[in-house]
C-alpha atoms as a PDB file:
ATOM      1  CA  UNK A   1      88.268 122.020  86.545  1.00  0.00           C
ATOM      2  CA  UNK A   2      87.562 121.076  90.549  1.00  0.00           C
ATOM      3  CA  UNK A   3      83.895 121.181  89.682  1.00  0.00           C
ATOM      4  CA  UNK A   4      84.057 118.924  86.285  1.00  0.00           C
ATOM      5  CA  UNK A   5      86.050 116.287  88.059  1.00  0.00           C
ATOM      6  CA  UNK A   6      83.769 116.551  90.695  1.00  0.00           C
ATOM      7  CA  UNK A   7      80.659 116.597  88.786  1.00  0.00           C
ATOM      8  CA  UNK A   8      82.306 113.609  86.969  1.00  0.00           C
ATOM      9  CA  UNK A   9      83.477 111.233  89.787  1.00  0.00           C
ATOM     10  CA  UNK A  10      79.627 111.677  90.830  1.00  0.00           C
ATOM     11  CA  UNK A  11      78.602 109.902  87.337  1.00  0.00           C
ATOM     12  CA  UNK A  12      81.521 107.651  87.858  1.00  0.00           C
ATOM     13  CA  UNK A  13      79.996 106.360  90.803  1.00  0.00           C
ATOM     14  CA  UNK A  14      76.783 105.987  89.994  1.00  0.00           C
ATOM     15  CA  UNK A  15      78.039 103.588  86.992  1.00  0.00           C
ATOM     16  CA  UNK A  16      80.265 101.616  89.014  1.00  0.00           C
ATOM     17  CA  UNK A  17      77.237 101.137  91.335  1.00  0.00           C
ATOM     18  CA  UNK A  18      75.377  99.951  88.655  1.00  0.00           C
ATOM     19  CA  UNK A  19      77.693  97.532  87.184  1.00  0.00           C
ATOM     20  CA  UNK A  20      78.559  96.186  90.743  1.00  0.00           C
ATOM     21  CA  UNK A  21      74.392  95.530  91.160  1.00  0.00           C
ATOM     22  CA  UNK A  22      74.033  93.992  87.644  1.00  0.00           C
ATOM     23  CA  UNK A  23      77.347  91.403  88.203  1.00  0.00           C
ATOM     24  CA  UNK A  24      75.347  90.284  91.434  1.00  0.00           C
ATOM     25  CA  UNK A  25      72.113  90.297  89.874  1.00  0.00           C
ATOM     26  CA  UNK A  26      73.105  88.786  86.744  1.00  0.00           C
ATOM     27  CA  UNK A  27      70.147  88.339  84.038  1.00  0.00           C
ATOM     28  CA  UNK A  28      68.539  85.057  84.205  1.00  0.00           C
ATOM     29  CA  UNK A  29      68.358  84.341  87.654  1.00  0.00           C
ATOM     30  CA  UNK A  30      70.985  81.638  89.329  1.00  0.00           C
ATOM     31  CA  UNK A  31      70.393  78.082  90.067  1.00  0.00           C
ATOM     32  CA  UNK A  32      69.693  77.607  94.002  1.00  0.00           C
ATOM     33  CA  UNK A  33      71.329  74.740  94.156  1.00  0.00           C
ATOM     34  CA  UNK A  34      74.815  75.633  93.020  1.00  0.00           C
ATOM     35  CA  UNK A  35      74.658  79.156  92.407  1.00  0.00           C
ATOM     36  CA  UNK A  36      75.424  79.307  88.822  1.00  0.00           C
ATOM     37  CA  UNK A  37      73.535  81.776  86.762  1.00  0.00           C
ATOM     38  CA  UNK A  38      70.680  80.300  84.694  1.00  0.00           C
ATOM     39  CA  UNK A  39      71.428  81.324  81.503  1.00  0.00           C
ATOM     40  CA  UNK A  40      75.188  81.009  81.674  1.00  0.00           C
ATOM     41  CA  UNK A  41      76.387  78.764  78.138  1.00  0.00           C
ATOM     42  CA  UNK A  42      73.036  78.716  76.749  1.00  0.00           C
ATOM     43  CA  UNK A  43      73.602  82.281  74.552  1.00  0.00           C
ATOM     44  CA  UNK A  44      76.340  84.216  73.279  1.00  0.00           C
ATOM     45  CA  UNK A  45      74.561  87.464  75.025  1.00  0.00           C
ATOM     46  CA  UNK A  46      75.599  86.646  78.228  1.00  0.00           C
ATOM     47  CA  UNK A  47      78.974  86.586  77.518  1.00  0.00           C
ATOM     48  CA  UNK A  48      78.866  90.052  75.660  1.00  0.00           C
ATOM     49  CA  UNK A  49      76.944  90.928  79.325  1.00  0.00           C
ATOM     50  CA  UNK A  50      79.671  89.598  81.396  1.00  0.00           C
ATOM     51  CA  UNK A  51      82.720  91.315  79.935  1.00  0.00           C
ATOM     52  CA  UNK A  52      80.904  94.651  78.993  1.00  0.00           C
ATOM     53  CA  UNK A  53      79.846  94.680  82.880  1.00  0.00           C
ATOM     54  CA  UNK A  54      83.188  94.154  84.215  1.00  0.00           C
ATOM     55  CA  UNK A  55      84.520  96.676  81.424  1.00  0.00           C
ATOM     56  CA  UNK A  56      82.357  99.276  82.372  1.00  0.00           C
ATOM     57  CA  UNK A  57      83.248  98.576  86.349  1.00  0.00           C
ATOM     58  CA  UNK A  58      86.835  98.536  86.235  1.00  0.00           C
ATOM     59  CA  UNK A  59      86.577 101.815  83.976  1.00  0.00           C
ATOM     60  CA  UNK A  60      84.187 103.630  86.070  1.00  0.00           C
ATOM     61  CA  UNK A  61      86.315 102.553  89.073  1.00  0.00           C
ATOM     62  CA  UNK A  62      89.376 103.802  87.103  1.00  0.00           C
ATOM     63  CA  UNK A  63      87.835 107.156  86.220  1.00  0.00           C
ATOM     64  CA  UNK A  64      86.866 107.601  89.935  1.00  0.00           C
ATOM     65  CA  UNK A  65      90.903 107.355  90.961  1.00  0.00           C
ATOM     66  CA  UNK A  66      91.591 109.803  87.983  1.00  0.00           C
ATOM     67  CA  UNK A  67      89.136 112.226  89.010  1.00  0.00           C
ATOM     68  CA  UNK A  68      89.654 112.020  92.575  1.00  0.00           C
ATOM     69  CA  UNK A  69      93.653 112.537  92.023  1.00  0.00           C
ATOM     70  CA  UNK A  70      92.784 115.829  90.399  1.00  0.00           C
ATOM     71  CA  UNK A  71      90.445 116.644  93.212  1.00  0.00           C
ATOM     72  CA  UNK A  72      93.343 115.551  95.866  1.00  0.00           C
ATOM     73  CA  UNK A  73      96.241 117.933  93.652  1.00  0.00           C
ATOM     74  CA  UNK A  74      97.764 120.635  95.132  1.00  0.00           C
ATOM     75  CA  UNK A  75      96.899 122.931  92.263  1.00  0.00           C
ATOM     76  CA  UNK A  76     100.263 124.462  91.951  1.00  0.00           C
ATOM     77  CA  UNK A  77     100.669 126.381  88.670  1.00  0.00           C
ATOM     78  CA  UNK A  78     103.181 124.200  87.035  1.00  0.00           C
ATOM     79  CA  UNK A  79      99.937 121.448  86.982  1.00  0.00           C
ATOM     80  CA  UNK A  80      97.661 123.401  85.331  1.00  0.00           C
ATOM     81  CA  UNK A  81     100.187 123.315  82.367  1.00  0.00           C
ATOM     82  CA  UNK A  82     100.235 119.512  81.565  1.00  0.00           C
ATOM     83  CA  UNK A  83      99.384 117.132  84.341  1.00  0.00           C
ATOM     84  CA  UNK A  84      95.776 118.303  85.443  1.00  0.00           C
ATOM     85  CA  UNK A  85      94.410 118.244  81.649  1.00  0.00           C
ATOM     86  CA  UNK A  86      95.993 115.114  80.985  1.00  0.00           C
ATOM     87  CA  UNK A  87      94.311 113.354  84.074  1.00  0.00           C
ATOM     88  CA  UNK A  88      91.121 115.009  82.747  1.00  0.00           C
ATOM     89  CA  UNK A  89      91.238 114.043  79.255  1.00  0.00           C
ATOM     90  CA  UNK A  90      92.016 110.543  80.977  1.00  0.00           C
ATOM     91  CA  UNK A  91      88.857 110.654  83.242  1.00  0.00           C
ATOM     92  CA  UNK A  92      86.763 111.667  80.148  1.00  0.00           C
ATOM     93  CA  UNK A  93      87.748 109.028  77.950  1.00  0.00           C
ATOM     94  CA  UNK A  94      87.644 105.979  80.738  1.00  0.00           C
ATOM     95  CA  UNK A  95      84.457 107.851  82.232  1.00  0.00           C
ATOM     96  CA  UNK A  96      83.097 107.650  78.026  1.00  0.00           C
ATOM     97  CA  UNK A  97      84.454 103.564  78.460  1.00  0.00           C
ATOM     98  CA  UNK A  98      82.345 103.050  81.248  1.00  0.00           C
ATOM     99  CA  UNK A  99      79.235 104.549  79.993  1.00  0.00           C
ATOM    100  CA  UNK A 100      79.188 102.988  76.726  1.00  0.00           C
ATOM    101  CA  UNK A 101      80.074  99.491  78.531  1.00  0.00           C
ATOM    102  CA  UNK A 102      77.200  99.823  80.848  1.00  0.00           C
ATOM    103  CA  UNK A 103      74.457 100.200  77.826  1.00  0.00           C
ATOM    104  CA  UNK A 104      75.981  97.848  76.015  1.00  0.00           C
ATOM    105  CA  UNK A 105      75.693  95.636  79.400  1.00  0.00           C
ATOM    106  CA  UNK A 106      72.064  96.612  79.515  1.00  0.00           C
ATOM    107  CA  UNK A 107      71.539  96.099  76.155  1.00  0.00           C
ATOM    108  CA  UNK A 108      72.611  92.554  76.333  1.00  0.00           C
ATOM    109  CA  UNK A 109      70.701  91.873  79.500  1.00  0.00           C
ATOM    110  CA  UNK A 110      67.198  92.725  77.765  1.00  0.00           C
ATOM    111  CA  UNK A 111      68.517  90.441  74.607  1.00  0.00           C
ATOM    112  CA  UNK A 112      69.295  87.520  77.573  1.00  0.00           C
ATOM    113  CA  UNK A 113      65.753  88.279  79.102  1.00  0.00           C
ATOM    114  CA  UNK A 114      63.317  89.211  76.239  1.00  0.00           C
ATOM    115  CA  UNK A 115      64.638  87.656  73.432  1.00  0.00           C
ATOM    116  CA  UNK A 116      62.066  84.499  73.777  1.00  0.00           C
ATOM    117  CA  UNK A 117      59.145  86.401  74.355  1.00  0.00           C
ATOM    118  CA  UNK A 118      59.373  89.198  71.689  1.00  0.00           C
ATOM    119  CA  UNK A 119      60.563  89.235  68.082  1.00  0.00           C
ATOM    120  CA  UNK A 120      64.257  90.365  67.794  1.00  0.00           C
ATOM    121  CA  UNK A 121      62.488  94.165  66.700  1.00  0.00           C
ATOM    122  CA  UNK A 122      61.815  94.877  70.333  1.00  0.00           C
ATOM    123  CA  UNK A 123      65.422  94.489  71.644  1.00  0.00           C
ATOM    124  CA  UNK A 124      66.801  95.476  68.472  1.00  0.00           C
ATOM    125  CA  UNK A 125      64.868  98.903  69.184  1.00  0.00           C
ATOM    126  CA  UNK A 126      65.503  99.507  73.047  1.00  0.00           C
ATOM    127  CA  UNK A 127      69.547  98.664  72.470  1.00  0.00           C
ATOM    128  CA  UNK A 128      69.363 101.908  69.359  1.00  0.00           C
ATOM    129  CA  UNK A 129      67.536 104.211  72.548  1.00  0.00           C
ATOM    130  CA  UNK A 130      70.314 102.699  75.131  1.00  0.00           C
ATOM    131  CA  UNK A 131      72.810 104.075  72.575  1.00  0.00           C
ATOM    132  CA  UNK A 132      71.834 107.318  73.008  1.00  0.00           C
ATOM    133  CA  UNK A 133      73.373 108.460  76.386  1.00  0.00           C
ATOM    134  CA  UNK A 134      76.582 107.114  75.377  1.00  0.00           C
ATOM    135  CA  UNK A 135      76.472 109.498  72.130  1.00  0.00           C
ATOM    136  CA  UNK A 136      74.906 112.291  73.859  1.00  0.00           C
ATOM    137  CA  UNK A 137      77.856 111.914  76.832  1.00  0.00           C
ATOM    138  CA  UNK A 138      79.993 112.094  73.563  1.00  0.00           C
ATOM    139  CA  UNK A 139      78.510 114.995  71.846  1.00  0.00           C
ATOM    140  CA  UNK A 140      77.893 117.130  75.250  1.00  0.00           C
ATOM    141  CA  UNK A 141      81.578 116.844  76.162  1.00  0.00           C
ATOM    142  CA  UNK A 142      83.368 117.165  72.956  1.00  0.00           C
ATOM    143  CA  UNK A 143      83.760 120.479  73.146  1.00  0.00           C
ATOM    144  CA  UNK A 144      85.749 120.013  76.657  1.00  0.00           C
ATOM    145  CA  UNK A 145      87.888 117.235  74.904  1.00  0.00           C
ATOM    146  CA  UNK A 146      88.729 119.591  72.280  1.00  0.00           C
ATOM    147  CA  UNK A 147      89.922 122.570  74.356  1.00  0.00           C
ATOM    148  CA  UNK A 148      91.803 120.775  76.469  1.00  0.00           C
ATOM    149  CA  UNK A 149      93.663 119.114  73.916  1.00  0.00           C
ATOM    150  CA  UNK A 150      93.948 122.088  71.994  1.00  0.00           C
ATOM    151  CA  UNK A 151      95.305 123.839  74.855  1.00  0.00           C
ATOM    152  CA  UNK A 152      97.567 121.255  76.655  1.00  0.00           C
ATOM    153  CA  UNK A 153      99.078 118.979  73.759  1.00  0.00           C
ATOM    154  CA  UNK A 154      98.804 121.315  70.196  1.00  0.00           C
ATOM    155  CA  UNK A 155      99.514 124.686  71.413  1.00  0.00           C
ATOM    156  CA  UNK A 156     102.554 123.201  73.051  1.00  0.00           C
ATOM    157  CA  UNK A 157     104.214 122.474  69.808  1.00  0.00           C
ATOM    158  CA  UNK A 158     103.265 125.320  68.507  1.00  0.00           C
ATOM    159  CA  UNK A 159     105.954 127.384  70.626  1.00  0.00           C
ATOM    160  CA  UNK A 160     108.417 124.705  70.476  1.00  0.00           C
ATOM    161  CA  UNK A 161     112.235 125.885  68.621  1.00  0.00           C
ATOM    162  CA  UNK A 162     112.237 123.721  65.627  1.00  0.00           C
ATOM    163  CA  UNK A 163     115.330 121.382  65.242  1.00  0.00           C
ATOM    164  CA  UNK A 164     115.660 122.640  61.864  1.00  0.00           C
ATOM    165  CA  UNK A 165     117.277 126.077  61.037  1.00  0.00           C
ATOM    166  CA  UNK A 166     117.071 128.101  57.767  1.00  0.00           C
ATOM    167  CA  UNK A 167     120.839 129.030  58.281  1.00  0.00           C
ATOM    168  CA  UNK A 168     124.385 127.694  60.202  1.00  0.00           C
ATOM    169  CA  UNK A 169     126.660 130.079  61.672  1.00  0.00           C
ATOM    170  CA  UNK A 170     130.373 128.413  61.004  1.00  0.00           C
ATOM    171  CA  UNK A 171     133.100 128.996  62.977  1.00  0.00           C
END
């Protein structure tokens, strides 16, 4: 578990990286007189760039704090049981957020910047290959999501007295 959280606070940071560069850099260019981006109100993409950016920043950041808590536990037993999965499964799933925000950020930004010099096929085509991290992230970790679930919320129930009994003992 110390070396997936570890192994995914290291992604983590390299998207939050990312998404910090691309809200400086923003697509477009900005005006040097007043600093507003070029290409701000003039298409619908740069909106869908500006909130999937910040998405995938603020989830990447909050996948960082969830992975660095469970690096920064103090591993007792009793955590293994609930607490440590749960922050995992947590991580994952913003850490999955932050991904998918940051191609659909990218795939945006090419629509912003190469939608008047190419047809609509070539972005059309380079957004379906910047979807296939995000599914492959999916598909690679599945398996982890699974177990852990399994494990930490279904098997829990399974051992659990049910409220309901076949028989009452009267007094």
């Amino acid at each position: 578990m110390k070396s997936t959280a570890e192994n995914c606070m290291l992604i983590a940071t390299v998207v939050a990286t990312g998404a910090f560069a691309a809200a400086i850099t923003v697509p477009g260019g900005v005006d040097h007189k007043g600093g507003k981006p070029n290409k701000l109100g003039k298409t619908s993409w740069f909106s869908v760039f500006t909130i999937s950016d910040a998405t995938a920043f603020i989830s990447s950041a909050t996948s960082i704090l969830i992975f660095l808590s469970i690096l920064l536990s103090r591993y007792a037993e009793s955590d293994f049981y609930k607490s440590l999965p749960l922050k995992l499964i947590c991580g994952l799933v913003a850490l999955f957020c932050s991904i998918t925000s940051m191609m659909v950020a990218f795939a945006s930004a090419f629509f912003i910047t190469y939608h008047q010099y190419a047809s609509y096929l070539v972005p059309i085509f380079v957004s379906i290959f910047a979807s296939l991290p995000a599914i492959l992230f999916l598909i690679l970790q599945f398996s982890l999501w699974s177990d852990i679930m399994h494990s930490t919320v279904w098997c829990r129930e399974l051992f659990k007295p049910s409220k309901k009994m076949l028989y009452a003992l009267e007094n």
